[in-house]
C-alpha atoms as a PDB file:
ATOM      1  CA  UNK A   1      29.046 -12.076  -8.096  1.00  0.00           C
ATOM      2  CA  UNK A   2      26.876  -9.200  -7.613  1.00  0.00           C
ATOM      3  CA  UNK A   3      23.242  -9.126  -6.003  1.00  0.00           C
ATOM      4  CA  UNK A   4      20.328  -6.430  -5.822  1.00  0.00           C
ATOM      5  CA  UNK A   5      20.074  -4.485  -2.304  1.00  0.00           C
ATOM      6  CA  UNK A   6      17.008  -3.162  -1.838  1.00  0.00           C
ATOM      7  CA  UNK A   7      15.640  -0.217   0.852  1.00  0.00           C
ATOM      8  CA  UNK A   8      13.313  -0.896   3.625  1.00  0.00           C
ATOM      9  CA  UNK A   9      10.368   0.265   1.094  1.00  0.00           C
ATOM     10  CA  UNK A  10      11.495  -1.895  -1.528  1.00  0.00           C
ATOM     11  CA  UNK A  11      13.189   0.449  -3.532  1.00  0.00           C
ATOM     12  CA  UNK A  12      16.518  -0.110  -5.459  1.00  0.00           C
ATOM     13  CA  UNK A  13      19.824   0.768  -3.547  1.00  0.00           C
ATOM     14  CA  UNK A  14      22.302  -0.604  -5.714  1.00  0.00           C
ATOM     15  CA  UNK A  15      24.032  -3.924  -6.582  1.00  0.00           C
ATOM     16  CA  UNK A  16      26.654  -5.364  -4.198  1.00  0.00           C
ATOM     17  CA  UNK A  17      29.108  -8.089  -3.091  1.00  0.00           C
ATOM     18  CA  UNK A  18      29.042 -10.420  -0.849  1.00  0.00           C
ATOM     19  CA  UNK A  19      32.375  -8.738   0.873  1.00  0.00           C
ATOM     20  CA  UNK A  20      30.005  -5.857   1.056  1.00  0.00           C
ATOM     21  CA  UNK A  21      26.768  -7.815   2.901  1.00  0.00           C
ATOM     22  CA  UNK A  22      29.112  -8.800   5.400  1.00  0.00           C
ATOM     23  CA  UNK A  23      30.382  -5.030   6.485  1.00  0.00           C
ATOM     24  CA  UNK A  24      26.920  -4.009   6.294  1.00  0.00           C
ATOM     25  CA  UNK A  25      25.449  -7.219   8.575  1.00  0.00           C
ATOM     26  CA  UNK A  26      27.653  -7.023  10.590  1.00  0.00           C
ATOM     27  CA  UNK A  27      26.844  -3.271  11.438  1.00  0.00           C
ATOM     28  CA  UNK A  28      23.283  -4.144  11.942  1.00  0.00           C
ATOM     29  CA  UNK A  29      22.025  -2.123   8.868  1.00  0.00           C
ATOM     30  CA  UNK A  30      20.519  -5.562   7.255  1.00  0.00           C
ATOM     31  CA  UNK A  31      17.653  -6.798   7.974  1.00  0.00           C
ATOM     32  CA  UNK A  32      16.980  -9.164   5.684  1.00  0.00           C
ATOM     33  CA  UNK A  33      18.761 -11.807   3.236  1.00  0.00           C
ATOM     34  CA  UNK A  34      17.091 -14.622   0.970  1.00  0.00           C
ATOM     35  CA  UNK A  35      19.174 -17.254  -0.605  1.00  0.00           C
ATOM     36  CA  UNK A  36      18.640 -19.947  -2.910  1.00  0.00           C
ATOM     37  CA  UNK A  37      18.446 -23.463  -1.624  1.00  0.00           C
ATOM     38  CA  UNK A  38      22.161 -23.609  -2.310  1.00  0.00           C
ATOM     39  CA  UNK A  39      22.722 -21.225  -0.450  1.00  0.00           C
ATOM     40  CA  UNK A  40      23.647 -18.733  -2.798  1.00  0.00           C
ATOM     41  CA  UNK A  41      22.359 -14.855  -1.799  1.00  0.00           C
ATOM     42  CA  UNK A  42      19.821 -13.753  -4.187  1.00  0.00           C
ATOM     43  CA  UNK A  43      18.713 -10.007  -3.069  1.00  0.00           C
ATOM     44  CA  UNK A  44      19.382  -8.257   0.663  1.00  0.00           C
ATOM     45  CA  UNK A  45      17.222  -5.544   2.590  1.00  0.00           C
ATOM     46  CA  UNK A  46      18.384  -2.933   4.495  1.00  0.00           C
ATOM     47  CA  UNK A  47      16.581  -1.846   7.782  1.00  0.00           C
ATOM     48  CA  UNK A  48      14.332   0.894   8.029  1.00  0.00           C
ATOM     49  CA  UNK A  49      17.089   3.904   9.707  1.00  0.00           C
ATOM     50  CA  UNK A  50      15.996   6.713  12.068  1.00  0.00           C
ATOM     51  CA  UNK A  51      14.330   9.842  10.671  1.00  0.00           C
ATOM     52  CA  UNK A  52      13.353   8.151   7.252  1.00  0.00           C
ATOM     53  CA  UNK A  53       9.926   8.600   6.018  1.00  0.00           C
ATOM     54  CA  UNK A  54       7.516   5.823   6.417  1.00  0.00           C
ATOM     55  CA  UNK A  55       7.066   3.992   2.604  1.00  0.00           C
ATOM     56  CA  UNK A  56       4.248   4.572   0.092  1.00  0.00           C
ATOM     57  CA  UNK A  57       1.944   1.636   0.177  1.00  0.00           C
ATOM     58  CA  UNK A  58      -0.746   0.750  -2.381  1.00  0.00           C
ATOM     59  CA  UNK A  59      -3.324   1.555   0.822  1.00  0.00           C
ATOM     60  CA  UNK A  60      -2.348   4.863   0.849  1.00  0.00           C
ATOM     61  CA  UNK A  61      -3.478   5.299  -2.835  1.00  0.00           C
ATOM     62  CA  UNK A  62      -6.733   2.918  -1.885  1.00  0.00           C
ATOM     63  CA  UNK A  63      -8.707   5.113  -0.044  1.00  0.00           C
ATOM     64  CA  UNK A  64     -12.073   4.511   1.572  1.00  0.00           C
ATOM     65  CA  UNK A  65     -14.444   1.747  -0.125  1.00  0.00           C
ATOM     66  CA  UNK A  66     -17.544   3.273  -2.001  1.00  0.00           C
ATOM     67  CA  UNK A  67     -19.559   0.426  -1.096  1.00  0.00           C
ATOM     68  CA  UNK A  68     -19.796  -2.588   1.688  1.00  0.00           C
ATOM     69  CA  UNK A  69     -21.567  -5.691   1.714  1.00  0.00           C
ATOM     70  CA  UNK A  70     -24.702  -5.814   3.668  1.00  0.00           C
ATOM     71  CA  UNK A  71     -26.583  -8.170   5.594  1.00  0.00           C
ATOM     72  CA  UNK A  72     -30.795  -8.387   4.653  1.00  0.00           C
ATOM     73  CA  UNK A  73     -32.867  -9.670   7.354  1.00  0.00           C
ATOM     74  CA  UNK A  74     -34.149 -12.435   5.204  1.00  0.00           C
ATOM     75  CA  UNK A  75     -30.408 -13.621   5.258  1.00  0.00           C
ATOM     76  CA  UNK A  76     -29.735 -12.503   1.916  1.00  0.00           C
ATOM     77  CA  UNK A  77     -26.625  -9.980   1.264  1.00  0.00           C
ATOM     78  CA  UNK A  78     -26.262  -7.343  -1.000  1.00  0.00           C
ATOM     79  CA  UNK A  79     -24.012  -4.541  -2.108  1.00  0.00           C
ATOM     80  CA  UNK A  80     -24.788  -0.872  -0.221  1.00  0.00           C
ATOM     81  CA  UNK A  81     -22.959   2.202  -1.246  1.00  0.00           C
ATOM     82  CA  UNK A  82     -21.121   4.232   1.479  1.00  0.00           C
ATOM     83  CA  UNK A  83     -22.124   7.673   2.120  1.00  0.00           C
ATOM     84  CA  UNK A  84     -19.484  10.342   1.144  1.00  0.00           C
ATOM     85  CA  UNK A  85     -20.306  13.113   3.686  1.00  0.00           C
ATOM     86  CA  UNK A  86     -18.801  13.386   7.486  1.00  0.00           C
ATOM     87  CA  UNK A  87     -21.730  11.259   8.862  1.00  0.00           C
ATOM     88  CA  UNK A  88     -20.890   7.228   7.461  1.00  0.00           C
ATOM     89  CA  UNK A  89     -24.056   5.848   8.885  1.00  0.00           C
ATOM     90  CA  UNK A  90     -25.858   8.187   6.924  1.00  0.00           C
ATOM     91  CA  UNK A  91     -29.053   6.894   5.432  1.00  0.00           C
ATOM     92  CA  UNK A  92     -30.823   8.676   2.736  1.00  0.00           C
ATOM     93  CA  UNK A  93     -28.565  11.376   1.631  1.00  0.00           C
ATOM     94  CA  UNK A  94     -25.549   9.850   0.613  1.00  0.00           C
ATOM     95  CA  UNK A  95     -24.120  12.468  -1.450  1.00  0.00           C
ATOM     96  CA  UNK A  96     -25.151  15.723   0.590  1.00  0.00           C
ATOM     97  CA  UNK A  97     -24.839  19.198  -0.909  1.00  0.00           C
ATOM     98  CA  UNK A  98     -21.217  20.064  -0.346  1.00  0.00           C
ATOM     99  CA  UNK A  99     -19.554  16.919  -1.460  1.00  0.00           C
ATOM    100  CA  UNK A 100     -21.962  16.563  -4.868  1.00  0.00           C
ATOM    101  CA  UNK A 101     -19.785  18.573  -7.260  1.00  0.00           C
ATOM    102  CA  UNK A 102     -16.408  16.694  -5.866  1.00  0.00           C
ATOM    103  CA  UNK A 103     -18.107  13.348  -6.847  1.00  0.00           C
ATOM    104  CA  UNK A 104     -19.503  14.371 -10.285  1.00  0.00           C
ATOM    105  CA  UNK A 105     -16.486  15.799 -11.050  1.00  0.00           C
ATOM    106  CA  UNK A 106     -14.460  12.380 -10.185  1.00  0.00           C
ATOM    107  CA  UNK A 107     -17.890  10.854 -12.141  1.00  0.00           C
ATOM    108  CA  UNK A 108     -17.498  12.761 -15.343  1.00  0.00           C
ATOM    109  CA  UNK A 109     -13.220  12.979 -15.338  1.00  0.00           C
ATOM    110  CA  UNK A 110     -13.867   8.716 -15.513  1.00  0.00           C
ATOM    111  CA  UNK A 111     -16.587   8.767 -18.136  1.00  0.00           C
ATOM    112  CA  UNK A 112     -14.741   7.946 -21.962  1.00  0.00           C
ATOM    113  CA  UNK A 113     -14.971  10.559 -24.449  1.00  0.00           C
END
């Protein structure tokens, strides 16, 4: 019986036995193997090896948040937008010159036809 073995990033490697978990345990490459209550092996995960690249997570696609949740003096909260130039604390200006044709442009590529 066959079972999924998957890369450090969670990637398919390939399918394999369970004569080939063992060699690969028991040279330290796994890190990881889940099994049913049985005991039966469902999937296994290799370690992460020297000189791979670090994996693609969904915060690396995220970015930084347009807007943050702020505290009113009267207690009440209420949504502020972030500023988009070098200076985050900014107050007034928070789309200055140089950044204002990068946002419209993300603005208007969003907008349906």
């Amino acid at each position: 019986m066959t079972f999924p073995l998957y890369c450090y990033d969670g990637s398919l490697a390939c399918w394999i036995d369970h004569k080939d978990l063992k060699r690969l345990e028991d040279g330290g490459l796994i890190c990881r193997v889940v099994k049913r209550a049985k005991g039966r092996v469902v999937r296994a995960t290799l370690h992460r090896m020297p000189g791979e690249a670090r994996p693609i997570m969904l915060r690396d696609y995220v970015g930084t948040k347009y807007s943050f949740r702020q505290r009113l003096a009267d207690g009440h909260q209420c949504f502020r937008l972030r500023a988009l130039g070098d200076n985050p604390r900014e107050e007034h200006n928070l789309a200055p010159t140089e950044v204002r044709p990068i946002f419209l442009r993300v603005v208007l590529d969003c907008m349906a036809a």
